[in-house]
Protein backbone atom coordinates (compact mmCIF):
# COMPACT_ATOMS: atom_id res chain seq x y z
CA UNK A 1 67.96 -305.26 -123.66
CA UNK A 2 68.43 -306.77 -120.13
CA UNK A 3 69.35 -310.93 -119.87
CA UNK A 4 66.90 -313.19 -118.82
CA UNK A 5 68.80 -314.31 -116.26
CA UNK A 6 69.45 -310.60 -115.11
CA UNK A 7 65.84 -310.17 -115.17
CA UNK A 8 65.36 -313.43 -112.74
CA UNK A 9 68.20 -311.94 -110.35
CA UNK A 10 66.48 -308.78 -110.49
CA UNK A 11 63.30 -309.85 -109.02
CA UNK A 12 65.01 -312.21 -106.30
CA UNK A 13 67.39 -308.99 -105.46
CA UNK A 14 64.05 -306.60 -104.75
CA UNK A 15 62.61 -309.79 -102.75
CA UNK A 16 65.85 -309.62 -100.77
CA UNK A 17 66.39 -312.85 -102.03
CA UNK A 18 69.28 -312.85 -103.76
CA UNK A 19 72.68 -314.34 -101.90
CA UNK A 20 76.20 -315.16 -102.33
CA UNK A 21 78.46 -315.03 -104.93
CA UNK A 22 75.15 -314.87 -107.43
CA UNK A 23 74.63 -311.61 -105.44
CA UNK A 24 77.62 -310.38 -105.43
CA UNK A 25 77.87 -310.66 -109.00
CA UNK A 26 74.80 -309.14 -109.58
CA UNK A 27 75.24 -305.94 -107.50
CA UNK A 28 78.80 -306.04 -110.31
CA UNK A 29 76.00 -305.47 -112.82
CA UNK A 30 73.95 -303.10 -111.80
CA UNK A 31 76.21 -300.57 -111.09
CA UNK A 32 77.22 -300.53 -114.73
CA UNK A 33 73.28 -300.95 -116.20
CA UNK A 34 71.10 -298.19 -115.66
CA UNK A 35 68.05 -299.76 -117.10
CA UNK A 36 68.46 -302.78 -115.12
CA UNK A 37 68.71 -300.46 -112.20
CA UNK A 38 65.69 -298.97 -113.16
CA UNK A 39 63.80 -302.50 -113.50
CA UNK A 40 64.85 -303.34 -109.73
CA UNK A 41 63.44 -300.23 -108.06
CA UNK A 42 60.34 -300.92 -110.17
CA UNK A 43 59.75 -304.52 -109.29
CA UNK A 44 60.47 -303.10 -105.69
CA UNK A 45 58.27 -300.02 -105.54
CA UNK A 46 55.30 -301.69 -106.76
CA UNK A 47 56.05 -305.11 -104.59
CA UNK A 48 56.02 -302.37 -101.67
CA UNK A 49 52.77 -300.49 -102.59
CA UNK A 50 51.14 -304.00 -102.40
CA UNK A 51 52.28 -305.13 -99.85
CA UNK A 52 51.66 -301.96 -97.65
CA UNK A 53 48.06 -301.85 -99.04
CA UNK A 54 47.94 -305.47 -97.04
CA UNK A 55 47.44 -306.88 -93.77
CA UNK A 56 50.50 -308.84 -91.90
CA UNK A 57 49.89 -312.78 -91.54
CA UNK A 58 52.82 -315.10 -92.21
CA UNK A 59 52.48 -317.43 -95.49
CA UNK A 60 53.91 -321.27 -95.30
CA UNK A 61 57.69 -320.48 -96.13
CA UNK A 62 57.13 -322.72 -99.45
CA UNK A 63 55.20 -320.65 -100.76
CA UNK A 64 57.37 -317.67 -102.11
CA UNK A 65 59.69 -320.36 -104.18
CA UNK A 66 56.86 -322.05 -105.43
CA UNK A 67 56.05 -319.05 -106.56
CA UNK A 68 58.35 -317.52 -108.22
CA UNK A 69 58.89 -321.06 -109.98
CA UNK A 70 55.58 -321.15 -111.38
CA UNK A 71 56.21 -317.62 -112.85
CA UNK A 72 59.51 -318.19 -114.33
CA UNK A 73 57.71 -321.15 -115.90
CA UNK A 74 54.73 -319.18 -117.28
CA UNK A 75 56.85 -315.79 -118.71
CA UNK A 76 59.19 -318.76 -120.40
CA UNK A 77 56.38 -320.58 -122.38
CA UNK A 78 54.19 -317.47 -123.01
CA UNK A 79 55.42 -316.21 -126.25
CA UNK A 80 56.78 -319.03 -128.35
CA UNK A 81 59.54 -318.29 -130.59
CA UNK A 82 60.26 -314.55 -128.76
CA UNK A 83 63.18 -313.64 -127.30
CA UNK A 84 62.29 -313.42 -123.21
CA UNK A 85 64.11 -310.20 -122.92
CA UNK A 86 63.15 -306.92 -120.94
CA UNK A 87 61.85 -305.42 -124.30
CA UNK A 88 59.67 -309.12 -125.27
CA UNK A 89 56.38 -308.27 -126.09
CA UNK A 90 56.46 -304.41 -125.27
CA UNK A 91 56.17 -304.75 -121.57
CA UNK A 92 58.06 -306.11 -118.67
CA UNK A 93 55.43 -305.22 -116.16
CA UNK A 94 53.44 -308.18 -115.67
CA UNK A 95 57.36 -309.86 -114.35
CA UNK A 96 57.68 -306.93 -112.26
CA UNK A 97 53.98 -307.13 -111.22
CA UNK A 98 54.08 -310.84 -110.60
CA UNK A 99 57.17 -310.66 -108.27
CA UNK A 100 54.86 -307.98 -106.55
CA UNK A 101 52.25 -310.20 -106.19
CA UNK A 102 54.91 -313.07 -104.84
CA UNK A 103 55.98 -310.28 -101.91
CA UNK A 104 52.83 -310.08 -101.11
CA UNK A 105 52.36 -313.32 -100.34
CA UNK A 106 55.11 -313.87 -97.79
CA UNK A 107 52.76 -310.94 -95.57
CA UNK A 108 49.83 -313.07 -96.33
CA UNK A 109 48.05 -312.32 -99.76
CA UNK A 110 48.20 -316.03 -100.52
CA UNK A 111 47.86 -317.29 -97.01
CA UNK A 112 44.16 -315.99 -97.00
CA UNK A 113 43.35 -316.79 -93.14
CA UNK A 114 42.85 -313.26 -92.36
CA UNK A 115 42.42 -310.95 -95.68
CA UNK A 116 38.81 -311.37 -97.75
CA UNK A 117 39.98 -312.75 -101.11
CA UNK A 118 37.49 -310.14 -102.33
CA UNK A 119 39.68 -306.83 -101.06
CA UNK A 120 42.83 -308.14 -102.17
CA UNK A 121 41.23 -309.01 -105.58
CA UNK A 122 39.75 -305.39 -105.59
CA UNK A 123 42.86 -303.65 -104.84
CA UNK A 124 44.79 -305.67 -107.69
CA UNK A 125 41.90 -304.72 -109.72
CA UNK A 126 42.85 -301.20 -108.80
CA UNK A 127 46.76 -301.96 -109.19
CA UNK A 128 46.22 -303.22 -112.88
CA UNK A 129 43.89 -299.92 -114.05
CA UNK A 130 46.13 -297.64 -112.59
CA UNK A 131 48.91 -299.66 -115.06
CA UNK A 132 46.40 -299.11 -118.11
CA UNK A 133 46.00 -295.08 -117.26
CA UNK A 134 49.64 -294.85 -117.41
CA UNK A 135 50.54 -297.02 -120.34
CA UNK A 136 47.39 -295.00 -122.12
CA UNK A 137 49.26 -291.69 -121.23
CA UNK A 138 52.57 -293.15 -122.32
CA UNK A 139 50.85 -294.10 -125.67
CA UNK A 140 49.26 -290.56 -125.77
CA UNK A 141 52.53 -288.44 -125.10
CA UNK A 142 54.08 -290.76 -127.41
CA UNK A 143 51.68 -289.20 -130.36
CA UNK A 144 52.15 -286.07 -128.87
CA UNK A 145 55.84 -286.12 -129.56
CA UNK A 146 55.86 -288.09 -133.03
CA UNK A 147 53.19 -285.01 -134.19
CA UNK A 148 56.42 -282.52 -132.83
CA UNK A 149 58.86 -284.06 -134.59
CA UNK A 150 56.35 -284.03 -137.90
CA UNK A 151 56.14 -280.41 -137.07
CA UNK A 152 59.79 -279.47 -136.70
CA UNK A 153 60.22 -281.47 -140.46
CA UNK A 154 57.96 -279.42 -141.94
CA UNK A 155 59.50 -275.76 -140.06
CA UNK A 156 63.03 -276.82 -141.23
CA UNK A 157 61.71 -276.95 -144.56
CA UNK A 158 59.94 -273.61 -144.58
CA UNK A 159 63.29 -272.03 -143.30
CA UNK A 160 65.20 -273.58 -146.09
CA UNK A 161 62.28 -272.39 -148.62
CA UNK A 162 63.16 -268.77 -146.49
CA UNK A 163 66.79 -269.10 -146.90
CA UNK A 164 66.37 -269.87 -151.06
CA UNK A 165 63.90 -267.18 -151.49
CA UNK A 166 66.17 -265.00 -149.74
CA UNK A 167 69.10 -266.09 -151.73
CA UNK A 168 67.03 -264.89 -154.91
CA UNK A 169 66.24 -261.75 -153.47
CA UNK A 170 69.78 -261.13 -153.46
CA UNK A 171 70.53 -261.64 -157.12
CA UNK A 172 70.82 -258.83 -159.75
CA UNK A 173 70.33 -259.13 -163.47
CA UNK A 174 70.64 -256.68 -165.69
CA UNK A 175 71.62 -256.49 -169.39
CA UNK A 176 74.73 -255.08 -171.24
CA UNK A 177 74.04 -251.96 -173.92
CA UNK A 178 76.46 -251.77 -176.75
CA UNK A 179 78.17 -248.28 -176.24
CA UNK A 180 79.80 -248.84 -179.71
CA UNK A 181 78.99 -249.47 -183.22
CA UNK A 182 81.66 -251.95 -183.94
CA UNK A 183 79.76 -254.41 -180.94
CA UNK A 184 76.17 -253.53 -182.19
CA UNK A 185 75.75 -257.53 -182.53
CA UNK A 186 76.94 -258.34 -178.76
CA UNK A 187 74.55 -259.04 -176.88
CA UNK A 188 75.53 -259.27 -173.13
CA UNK A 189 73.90 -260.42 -169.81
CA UNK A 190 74.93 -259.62 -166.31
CA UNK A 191 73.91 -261.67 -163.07
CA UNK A 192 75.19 -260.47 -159.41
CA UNK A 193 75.01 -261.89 -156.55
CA UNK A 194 75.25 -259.51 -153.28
CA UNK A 195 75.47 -261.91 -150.66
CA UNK A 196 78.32 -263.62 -152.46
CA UNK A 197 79.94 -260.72 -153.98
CA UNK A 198 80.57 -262.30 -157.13
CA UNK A 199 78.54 -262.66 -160.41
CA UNK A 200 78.36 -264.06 -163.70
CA UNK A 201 79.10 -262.05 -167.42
CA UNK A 202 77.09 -263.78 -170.36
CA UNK A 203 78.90 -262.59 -174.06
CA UNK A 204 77.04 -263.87 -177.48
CA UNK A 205 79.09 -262.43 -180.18
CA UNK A 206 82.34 -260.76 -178.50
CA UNK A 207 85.13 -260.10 -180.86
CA UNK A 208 88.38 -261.46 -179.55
CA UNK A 209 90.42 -258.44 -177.63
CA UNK A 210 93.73 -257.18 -179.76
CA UNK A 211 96.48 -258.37 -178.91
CA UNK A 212 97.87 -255.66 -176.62
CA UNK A 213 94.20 -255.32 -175.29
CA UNK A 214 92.65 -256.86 -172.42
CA UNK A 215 88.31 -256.33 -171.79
CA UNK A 216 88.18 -255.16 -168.39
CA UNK A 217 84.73 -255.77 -166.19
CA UNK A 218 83.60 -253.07 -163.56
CA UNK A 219 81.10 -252.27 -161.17
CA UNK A 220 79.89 -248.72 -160.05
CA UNK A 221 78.97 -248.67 -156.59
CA UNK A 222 77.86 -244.82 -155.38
CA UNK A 223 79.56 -244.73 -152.67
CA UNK A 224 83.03 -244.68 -154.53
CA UNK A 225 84.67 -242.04 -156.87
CA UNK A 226 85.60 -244.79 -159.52
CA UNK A 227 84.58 -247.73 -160.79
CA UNK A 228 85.84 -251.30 -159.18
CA UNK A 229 87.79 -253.14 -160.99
CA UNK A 230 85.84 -257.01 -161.42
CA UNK A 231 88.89 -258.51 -163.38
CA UNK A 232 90.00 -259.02 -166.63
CA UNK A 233 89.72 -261.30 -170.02
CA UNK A 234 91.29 -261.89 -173.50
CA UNK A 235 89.07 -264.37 -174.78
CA UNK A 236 86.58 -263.35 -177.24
CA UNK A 237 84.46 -265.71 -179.32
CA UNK A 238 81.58 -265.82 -181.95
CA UNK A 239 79.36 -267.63 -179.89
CA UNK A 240 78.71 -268.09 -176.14
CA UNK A 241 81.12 -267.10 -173.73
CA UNK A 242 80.63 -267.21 -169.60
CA UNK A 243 83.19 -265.08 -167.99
CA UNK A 244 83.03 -265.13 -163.75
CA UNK A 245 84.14 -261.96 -161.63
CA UNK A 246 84.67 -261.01 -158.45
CA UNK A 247 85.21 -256.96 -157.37
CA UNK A 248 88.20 -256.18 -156.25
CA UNK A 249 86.34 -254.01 -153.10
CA UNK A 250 83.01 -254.86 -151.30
CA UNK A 251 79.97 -253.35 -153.58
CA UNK A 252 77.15 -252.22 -151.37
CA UNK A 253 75.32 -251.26 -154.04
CA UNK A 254 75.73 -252.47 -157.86
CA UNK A 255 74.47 -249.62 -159.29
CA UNK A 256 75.95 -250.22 -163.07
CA UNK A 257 78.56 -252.50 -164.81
CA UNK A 258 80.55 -251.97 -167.56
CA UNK A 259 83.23 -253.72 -170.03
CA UNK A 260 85.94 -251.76 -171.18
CA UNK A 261 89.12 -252.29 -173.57
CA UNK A 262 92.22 -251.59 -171.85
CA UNK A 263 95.99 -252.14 -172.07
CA UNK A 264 97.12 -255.23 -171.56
CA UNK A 265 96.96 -256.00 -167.88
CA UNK A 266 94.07 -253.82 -167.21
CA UNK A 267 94.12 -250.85 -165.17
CA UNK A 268 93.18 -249.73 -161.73
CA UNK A 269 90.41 -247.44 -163.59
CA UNK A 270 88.49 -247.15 -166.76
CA UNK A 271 91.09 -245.68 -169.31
CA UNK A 272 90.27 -247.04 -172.64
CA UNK A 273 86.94 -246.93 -174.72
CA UNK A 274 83.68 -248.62 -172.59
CA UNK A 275 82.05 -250.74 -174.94
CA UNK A 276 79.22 -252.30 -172.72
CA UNK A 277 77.56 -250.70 -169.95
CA UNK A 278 74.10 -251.72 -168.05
CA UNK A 279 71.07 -249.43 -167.64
């Protein structure tokens, strides 16, 4: 938000009014404010379009500080209990129009010995709907972009929905046949995930591994001569047990997995008996 005061200095400075140290200090501020840089060529472009849509005839020199006086007056007392910033009400145009209107009277809008009241009225008529047309644009491109940024809510959203689906797509599940009478009450649930390239063993009913024995989980992938190792376990319980694994290769394609007993350790291929395998 600009000052008040800045605002003030701002129209004196496009009036060329603005002297001194006060100017001097002012030309300090603009330099480092943008927006208030902004506000001056404003206040100055439209104090120039009205005053080149007039007719030259010198005003009494009171005039102009009279003025400006009177509309520092009326922009102070017109909102009661508002801040008088540049962002007040929504709009800083009528200031900016109003110092306009104050050029224009040093070239003889006010003096009104040689321009009909009714053109100058008619052209300020014109000034003020040309304001509306662009304030109703700015309203409507404001829509325009609120309605994108609705729309690029609702595409990020789809994309993640896209993403999870395609997460799913990746995962495998397959079940775990007993390959041995002594496990016909396992049951035993696999769940893979490609894209991660690790998955999830679900045991009901594994018998704890001998001592010297270790259960060993592999994958088959086609594309090599031997099973891949997935890591190894000891713990075997009555009920539920969750066992994670991660091949010790990348698996292109999990064609099968398997659970065998091996040596303590495990070994770098199936050796002892497989007692769960998947379709």
């Amino acid at each position: 938000m600009i000052d008040e005061t800045l605002q003030d200095q701002a129209a004196l400075h496009a009036l060329g009014m603005l002297q001194g140290e006060e100017a001097a200090a002012f030309q300090a501020a603009l330099a480092s404010q943008p927006e208030l840089q902004a506000m001056v060529d404003e206040i100055a472009e439209t104090a120039a379009a009205i005053t080149h849509a007039l007719p030259a005839a010198k005003a009494p020199t009171e005039v102009l500080p009279r003025l400006l006086t009177r509309i520092r007056s009326e922009r102070m007392h017109s909102a009661p209990g508002q801040p008088r910033t540049a962002e007040s009400g929504g709009n800083w145009m009528p200031w900016a129009l109003a110092a306009s209107i104050a050029v224009a009277a040093t070239v003889g809008f006010l003096a009104g010995a040689k321009v009909a009241s009714g053109n100058s009225e008619e052209r300020i008529s014109r000034l003020n709907s040309q304001i509306e047309l662009a304030d109703a644009e700015r309203q409507r491109l404001a829509a325009i972009v609120a309605a994108l940024k609705d729309e690029r809510v609702s595409l990020e959203k789809r994309v993640d929905d896209l993403r999870r689906r395609d997460v799913i797509s990746q995962v495998q599940i397959a079940t775990l046949k007993v390959q041995v009478k002594a496990y016909a009450k396992v049951a035993a649930l696999v769940i893979w995930d490609a894209t991660a390239q690790q998955g999830l063993m679900r045991f009901d009913g594994l018998p704890a591994a001998a001592a010297d024995k270790d259960y060993q989980m592999w994958v088959i992938d086609p594309r090599y001569d031997a099973p891949v190792s997935a890591g190894i376990f000891t713990a075997g319980t009555a009920g539920e047990l969750d066992v994670r694994f991660k091949p010790t290769q990348p698996i292109a394609l999990a064609n099968k997995f398997a659970v065998s007993v091996e040596k303590k350790g495990g070994s770098a291929k199936p050796l002892g008996q497989i007692v769960l395998m998947s379709n």
